[in-house]
PDB file of N, CA and C in Angstrom:
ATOM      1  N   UNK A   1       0.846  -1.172   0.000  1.00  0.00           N
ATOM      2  CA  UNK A   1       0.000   0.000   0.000  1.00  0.00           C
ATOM      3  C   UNK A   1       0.892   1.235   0.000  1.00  0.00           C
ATOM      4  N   UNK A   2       0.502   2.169  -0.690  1.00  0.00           N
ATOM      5  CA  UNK A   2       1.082   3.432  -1.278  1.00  0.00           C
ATOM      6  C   UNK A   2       0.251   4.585  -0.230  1.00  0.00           C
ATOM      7  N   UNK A   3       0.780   5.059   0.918  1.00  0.00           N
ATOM      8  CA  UNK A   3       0.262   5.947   1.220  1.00  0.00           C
ATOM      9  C   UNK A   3       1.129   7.620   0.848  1.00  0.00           C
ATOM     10  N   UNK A   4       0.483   8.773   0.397  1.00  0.00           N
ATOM     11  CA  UNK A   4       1.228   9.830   0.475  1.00  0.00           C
ATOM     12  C   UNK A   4      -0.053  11.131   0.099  1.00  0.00           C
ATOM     13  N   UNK A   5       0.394  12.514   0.314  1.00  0.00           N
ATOM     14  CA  UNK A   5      -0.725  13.379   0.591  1.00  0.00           C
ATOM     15  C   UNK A   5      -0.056  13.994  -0.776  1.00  0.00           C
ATOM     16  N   UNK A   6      -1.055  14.439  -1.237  1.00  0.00           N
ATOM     17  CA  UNK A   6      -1.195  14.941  -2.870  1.00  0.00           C
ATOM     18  C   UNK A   6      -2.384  15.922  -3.225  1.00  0.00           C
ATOM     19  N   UNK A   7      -1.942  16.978  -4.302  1.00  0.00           N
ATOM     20  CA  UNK A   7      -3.288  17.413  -4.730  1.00  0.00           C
ATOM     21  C   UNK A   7      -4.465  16.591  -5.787  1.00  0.00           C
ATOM     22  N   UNK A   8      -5.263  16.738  -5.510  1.00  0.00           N
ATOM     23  CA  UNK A   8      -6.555  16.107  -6.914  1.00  0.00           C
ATOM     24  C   UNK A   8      -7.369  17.195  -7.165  1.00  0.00           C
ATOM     25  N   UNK A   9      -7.161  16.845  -8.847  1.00  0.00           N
ATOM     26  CA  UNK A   9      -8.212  18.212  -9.315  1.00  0.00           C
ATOM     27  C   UNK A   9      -9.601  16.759  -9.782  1.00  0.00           C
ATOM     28  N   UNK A  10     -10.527  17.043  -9.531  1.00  0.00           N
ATOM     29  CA  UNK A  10     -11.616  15.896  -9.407  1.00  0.00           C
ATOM     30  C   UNK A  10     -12.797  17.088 -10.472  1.00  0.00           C
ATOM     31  N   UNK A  11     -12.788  16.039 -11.318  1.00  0.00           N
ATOM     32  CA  UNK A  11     -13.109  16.249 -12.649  1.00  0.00           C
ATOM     33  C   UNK A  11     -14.640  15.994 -12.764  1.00  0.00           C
ATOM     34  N   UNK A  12     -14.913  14.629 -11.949  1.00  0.00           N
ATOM     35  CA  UNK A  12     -16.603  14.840 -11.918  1.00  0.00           C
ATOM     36  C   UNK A  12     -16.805  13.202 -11.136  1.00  0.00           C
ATOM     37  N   UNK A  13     -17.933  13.328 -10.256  1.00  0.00           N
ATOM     38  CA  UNK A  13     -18.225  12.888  -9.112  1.00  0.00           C
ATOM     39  C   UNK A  13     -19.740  12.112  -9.257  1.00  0.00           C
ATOM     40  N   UNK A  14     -19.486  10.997  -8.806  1.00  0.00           N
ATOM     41  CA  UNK A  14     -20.835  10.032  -8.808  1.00  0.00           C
ATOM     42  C   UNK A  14     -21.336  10.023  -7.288  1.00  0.00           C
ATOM     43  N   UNK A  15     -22.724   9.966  -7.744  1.00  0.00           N
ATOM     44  CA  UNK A  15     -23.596   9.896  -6.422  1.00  0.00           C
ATOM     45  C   UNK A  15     -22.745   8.692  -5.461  1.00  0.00           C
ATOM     46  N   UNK A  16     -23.103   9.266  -4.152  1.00  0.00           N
ATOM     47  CA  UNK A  16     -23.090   8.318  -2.723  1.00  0.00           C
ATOM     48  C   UNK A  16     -23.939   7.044  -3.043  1.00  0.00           C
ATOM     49  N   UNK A  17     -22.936   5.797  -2.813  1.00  0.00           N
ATOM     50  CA  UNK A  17     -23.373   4.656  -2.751  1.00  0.00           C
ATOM     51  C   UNK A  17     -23.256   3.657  -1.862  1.00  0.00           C
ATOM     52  N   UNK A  18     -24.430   2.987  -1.312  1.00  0.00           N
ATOM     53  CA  UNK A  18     -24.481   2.125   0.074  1.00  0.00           C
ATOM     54  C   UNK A  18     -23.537   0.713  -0.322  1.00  0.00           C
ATOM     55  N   UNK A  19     -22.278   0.328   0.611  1.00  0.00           N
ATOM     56  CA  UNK A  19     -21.446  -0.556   0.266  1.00  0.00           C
ATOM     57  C   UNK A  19     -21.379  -1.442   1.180  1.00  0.00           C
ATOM     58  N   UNK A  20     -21.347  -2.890   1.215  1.00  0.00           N
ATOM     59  CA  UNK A  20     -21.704  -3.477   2.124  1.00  0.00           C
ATOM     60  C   UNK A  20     -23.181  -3.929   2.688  1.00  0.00           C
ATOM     61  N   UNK A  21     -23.051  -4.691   3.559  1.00  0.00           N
ATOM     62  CA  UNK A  21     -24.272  -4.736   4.813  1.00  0.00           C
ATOM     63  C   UNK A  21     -23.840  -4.236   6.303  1.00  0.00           C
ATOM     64  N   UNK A  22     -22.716  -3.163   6.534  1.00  0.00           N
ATOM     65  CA  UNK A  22     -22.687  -2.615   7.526  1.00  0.00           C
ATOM     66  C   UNK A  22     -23.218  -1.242   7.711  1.00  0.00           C
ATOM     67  N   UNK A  23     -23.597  -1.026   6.540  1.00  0.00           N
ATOM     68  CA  UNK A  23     -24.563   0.548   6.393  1.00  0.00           C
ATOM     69  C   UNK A  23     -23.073   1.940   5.806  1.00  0.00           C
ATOM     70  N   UNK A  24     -21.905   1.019   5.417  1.00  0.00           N
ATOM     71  CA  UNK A  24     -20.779   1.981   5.247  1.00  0.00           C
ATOM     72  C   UNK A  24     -21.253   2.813   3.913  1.00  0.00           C
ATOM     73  N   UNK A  25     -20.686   3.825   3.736  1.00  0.00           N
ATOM     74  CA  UNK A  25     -20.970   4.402   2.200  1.00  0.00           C
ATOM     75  C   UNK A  25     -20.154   5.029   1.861  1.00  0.00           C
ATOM     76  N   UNK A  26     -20.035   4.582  -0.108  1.00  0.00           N
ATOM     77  CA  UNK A  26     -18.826   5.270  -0.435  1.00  0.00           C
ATOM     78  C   UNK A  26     -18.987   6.590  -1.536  1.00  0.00           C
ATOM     79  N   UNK A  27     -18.003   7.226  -1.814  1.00  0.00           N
ATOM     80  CA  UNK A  27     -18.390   8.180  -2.928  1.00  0.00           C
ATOM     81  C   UNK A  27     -17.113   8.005  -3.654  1.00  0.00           C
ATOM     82  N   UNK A  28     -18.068   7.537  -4.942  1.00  0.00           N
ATOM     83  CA  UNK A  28     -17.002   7.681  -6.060  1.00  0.00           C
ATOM     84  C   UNK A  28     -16.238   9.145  -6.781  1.00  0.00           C
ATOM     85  N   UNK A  29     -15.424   9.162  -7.545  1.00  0.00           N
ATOM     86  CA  UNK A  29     -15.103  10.702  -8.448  1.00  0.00           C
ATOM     87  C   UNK A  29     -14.076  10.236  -9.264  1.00  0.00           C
ATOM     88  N   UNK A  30     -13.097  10.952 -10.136  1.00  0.00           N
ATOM     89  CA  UNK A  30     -12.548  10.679 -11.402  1.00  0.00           C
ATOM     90  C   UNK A  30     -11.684  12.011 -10.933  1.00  0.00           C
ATOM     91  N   UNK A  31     -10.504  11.823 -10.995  1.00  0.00           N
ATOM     92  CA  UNK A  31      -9.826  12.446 -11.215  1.00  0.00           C
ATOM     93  C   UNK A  31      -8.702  12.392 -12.116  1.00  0.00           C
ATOM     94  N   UNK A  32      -8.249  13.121 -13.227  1.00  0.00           N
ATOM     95  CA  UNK A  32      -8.002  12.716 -14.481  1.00  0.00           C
ATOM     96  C   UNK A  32      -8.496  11.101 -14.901  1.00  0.00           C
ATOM     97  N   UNK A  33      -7.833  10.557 -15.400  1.00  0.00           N
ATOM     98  CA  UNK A  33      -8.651   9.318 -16.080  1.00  0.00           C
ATOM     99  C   UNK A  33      -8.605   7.865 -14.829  1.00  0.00           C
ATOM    100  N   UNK A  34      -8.546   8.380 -13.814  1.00  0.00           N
ATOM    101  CA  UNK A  34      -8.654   7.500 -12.923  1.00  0.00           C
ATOM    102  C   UNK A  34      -9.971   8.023 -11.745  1.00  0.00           C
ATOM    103  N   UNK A  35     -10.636   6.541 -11.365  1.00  0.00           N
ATOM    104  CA  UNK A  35     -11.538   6.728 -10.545  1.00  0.00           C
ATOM    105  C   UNK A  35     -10.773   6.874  -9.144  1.00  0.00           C
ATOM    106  N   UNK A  36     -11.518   7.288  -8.514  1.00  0.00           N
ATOM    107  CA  UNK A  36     -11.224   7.526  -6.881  1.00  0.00           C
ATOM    108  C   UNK A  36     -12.166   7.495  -5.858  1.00  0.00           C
ATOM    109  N   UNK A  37     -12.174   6.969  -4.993  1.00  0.00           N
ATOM    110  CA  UNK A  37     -13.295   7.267  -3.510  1.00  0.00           C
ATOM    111  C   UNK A  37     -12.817   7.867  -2.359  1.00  0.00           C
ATOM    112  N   UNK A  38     -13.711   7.801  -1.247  1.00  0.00           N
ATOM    113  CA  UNK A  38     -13.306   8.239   0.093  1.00  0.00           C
ATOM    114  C   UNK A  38     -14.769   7.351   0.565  1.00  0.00           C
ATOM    115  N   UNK A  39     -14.960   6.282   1.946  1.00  0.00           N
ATOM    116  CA  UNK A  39     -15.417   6.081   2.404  1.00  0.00           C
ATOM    117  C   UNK A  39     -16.185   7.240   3.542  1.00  0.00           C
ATOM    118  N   UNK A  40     -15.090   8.123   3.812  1.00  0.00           N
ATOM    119  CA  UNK A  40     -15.626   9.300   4.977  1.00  0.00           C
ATOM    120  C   UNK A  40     -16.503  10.298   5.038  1.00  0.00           C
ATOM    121  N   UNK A  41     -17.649   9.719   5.262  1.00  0.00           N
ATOM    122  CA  UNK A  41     -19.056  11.438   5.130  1.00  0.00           C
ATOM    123  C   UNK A  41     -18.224  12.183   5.220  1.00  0.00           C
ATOM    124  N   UNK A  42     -17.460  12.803   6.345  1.00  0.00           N
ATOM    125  CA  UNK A  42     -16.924  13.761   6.606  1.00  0.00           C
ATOM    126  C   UNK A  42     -16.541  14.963   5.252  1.00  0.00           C
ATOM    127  N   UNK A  43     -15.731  13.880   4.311  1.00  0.00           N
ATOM    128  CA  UNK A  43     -15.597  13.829   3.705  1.00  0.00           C
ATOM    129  C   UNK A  43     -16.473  14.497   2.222  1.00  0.00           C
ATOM    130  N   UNK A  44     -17.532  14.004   2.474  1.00  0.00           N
ATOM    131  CA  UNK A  44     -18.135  14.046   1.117  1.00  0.00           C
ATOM    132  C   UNK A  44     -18.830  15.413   0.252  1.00  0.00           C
ATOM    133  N   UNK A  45     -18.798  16.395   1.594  1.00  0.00           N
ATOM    134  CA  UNK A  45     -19.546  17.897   1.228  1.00  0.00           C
ATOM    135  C   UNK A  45     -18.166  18.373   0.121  1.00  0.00           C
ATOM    136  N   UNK A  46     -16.920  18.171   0.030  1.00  0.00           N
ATOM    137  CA  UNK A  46     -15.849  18.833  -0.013  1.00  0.00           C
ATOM    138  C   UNK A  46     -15.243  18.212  -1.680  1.00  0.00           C
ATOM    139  N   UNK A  47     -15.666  16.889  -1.829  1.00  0.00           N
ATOM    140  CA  UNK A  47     -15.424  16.460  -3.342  1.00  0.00           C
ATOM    141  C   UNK A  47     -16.595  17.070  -3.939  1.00  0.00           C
ATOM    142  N   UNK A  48     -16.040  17.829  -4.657  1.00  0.00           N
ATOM    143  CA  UNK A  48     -16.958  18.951  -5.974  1.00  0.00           C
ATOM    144  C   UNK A  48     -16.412  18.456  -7.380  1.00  0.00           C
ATOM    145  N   UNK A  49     -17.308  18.467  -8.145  1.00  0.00           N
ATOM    146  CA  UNK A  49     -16.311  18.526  -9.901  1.00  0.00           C
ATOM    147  C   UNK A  49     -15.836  19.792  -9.828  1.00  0.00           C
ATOM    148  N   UNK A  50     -14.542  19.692 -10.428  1.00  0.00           N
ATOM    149  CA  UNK A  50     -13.628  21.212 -10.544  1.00  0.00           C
ATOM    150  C   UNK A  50     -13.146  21.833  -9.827  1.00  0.00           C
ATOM    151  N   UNK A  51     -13.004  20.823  -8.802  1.00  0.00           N
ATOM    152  CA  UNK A  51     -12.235  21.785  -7.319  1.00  0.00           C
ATOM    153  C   UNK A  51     -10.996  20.400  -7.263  1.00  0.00           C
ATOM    154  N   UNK A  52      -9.811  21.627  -6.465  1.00  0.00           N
ATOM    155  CA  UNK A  52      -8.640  20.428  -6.204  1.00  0.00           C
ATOM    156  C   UNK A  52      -8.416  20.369  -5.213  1.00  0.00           C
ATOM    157  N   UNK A  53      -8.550  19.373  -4.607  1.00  0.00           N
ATOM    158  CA  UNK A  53      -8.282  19.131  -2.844  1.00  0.00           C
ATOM    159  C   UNK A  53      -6.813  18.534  -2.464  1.00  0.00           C
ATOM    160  N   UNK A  54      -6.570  18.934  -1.271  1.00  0.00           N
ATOM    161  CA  UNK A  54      -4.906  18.556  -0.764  1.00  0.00           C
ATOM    162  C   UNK A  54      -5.405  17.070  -0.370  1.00  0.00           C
ATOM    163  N   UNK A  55      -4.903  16.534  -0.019  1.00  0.00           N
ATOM    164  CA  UNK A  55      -5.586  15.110   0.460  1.00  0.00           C
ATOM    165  C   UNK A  55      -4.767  14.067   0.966  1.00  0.00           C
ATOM    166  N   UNK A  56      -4.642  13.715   1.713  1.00  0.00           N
ATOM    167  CA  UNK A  56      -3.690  11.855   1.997  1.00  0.00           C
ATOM    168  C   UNK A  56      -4.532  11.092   1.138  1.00  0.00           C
ATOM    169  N   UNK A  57      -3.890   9.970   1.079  1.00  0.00           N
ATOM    170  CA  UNK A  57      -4.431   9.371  -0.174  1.00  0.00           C
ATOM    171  C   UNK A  57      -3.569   7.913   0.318  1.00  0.00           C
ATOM    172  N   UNK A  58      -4.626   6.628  -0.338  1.00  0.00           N
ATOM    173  CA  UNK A  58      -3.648   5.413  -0.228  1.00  0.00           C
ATOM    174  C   UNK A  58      -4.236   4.550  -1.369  1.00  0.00           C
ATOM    175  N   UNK A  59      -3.200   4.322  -2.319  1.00  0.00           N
ATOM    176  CA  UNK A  59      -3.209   3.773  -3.164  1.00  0.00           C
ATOM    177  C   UNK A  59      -2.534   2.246  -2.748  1.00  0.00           C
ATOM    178  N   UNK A  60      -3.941   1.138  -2.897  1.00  0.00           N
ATOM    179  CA  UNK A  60      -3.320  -0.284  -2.957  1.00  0.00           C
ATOM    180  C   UNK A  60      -4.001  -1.196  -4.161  1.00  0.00           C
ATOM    181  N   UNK A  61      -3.407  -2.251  -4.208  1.00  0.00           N
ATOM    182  CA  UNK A  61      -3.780  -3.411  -5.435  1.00  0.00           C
ATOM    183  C   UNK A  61      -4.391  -4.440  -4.571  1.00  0.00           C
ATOM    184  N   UNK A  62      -5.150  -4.989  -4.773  1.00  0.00           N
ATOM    185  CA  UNK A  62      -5.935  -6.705  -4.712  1.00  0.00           C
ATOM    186  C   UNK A  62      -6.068  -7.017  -5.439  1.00  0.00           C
ATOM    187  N   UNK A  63      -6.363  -8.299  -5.594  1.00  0.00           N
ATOM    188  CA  UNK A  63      -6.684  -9.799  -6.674  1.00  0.00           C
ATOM    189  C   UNK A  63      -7.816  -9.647  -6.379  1.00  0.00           C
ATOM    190  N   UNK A  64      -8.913 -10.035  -7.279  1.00  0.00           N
ATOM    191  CA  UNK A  64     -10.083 -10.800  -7.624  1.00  0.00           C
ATOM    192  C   UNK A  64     -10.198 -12.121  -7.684  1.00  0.00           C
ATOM    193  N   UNK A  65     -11.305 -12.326  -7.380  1.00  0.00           N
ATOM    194  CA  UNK A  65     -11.229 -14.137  -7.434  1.00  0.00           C
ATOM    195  C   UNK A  65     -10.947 -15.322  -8.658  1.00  0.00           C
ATOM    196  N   UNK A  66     -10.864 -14.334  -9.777  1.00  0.00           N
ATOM    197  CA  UNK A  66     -10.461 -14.453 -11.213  1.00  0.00           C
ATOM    198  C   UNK A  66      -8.833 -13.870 -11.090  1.00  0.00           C
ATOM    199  N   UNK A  67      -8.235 -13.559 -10.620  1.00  0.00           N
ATOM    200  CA  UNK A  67      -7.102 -13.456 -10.735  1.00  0.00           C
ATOM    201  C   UNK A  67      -6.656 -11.614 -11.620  1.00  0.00           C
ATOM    202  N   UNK A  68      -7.941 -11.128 -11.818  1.00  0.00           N
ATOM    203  CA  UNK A  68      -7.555  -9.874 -12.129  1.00  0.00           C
ATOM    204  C   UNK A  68      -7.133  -8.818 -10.506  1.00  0.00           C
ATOM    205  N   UNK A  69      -6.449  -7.946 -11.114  1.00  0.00           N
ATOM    206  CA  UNK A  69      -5.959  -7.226 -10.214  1.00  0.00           C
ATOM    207  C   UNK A  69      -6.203  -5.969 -10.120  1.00  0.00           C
ATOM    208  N   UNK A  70      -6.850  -5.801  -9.082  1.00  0.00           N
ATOM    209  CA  UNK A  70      -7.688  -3.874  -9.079  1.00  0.00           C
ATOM    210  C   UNK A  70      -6.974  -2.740  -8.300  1.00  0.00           C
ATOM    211  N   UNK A  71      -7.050  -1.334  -8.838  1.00  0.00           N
ATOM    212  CA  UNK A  71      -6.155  -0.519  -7.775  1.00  0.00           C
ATOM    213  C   UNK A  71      -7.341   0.093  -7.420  1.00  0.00           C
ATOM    214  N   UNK A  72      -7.399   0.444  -6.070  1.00  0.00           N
ATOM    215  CA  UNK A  72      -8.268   0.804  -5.443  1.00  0.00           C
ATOM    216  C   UNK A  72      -7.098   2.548  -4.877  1.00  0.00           C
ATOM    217  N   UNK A  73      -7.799   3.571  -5.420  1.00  0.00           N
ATOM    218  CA  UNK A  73      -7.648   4.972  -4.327  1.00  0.00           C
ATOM    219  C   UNK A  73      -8.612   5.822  -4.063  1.00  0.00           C
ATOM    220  N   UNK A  74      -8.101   5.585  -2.548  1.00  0.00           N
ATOM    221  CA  UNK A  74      -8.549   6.336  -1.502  1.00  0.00           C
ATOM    222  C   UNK A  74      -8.601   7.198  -0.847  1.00  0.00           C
ATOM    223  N   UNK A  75      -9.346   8.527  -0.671  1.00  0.00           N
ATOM    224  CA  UNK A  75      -8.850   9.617  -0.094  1.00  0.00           C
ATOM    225  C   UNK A  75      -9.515   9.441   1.206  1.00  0.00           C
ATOM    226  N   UNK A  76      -8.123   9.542   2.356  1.00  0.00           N
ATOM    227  CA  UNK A  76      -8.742   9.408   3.535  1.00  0.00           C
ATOM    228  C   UNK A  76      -8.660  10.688   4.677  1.00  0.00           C
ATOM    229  N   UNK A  77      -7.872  11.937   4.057  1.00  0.00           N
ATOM    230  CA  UNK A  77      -7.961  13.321   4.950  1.00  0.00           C
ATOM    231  C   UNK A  77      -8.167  14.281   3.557  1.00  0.00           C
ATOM    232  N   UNK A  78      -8.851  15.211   4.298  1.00  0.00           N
ATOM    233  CA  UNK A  78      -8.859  16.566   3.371  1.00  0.00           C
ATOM    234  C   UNK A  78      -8.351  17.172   4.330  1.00  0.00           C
ATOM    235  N   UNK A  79      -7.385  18.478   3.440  1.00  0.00           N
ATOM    236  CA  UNK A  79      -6.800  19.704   4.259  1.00  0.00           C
ATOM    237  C   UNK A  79      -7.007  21.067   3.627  1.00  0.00           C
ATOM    238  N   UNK A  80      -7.244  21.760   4.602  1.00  0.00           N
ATOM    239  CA  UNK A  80      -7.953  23.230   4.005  1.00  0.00           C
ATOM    240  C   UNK A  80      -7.508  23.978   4.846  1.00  0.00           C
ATOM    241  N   UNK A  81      -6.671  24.703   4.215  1.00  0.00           N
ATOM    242  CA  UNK A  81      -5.429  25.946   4.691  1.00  0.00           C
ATOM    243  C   UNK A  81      -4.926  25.003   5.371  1.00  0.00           C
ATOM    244  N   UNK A  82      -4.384  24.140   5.409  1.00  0.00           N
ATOM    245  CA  UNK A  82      -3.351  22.911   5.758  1.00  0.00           C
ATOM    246  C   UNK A  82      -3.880  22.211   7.099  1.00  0.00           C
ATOM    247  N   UNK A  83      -5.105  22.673   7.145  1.00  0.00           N
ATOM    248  CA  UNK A  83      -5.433  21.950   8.467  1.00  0.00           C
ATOM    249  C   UNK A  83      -6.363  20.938   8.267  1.00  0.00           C
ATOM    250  N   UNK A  84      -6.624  19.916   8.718  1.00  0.00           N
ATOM    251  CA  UNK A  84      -7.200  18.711   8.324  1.00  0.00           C
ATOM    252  C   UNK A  84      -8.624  18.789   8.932  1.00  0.00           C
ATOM    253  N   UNK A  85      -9.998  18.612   7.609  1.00  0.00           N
ATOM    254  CA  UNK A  85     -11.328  19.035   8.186  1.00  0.00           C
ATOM    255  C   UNK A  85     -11.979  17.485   9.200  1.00  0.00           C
ATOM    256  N   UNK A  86     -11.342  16.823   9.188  1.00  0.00           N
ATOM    257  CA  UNK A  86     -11.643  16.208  10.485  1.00  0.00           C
ATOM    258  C   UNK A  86     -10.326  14.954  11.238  1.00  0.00           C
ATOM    259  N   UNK A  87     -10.796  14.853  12.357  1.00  0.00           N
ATOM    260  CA  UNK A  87      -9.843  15.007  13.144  1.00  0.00           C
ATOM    261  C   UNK A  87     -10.266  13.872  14.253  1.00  0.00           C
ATOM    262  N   UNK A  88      -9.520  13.837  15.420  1.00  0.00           N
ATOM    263  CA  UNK A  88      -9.711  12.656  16.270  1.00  0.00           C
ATOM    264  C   UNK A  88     -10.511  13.227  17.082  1.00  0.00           C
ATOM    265  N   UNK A  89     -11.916  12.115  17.715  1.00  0.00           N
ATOM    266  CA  UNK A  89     -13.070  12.391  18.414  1.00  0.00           C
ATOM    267  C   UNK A  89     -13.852  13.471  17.501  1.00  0.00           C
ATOM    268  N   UNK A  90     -14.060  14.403  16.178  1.00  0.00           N
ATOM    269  CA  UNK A  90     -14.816  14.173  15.790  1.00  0.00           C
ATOM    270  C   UNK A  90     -14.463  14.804  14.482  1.00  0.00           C
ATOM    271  N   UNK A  91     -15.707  15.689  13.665  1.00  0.00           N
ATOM    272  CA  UNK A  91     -15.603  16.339  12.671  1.00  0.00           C
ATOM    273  C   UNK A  91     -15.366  18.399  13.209  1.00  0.00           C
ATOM    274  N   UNK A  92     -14.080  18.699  12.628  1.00  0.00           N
ATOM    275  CA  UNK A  92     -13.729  20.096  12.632  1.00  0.00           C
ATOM    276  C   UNK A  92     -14.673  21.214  11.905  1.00  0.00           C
ATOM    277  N   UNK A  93     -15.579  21.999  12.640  1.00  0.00           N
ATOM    278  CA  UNK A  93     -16.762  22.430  11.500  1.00  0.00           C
ATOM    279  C   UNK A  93     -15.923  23.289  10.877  1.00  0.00           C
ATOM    280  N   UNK A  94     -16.177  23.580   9.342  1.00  0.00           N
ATOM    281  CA  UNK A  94     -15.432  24.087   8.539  1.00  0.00           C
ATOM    282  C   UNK A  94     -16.686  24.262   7.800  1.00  0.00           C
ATOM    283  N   UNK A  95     -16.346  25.986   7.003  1.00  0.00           N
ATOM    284  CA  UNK A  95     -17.387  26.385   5.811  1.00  0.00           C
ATOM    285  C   UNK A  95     -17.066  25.678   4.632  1.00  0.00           C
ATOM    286  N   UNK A  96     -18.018  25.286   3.969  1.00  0.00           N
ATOM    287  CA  UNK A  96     -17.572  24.837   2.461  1.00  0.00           C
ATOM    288  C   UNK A  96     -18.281  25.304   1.381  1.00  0.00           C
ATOM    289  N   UNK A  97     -17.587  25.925   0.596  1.00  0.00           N
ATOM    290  CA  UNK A  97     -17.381  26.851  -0.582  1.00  0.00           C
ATOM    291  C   UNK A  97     -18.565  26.414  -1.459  1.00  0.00           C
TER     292      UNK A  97
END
C-alpha cells in the first residue's frame, strides 16, 4: 500500500453509494482518467467537480477471485489551509465553498 498526501483536481463525481451490509458508504469521483473514492461522510460535502483538494491518499492493489488485479484509491484526509477538516473524536466544522 502506497500511502502519500497529494493534490486532486476531481473532474466529476458520482452519487453516494451504500457498500456493504454494515450501512458503510462510499463516494465515487474521477480524477483525471482515474476513478477515486473516500469512504468518509466527513468527507463528502468537499469532493466537488472542478475543485482540487490537498488530500492523503492510499493507493493499494488486490486480486479478484479471477485473478484480475484492481487498484483501489482512496482519499482518507482533506486539508484546508493545511489543516485537516476532520480530526480525532470528531468532525472540525469548517465552511464549504
Amino acid at each position: 500500500m502506497e500511502k502519500k498526501r497529494q493534490k486532486l483536481l476531481i473532474k466529476e463525481v458520482y452519487g453516494v453509494k451504500p457498500v456493504g451490509n454494515k450501512g458503510l458508504k462510499k463516494l465515487d469521483f474521477i480524477v483525471g482518467d482515474q476513478r477515486w473514492g473516500t469512504f468518509s461522510e466527513a468527507l463528502f460535502l468537499y469532493i466537488k467537480a472542478g475543485t482540487e483538494i490537498d488530500a492523503d491518499t492510499e493507493i493499494r492493489e488486490t486480486q479478484g477471485k479471477d485473478g484480475t488485479t484492481y487498484i483501489n484509491r482512496v482519499v482518507t484526509q482533506i486539508y484546508v489551509d493545511g489543516k485537516p477538516i476532520k480530526g480525532r473524536g470528531g468532525i472540525f466544522e469548517r465552511e464549504v465553498a
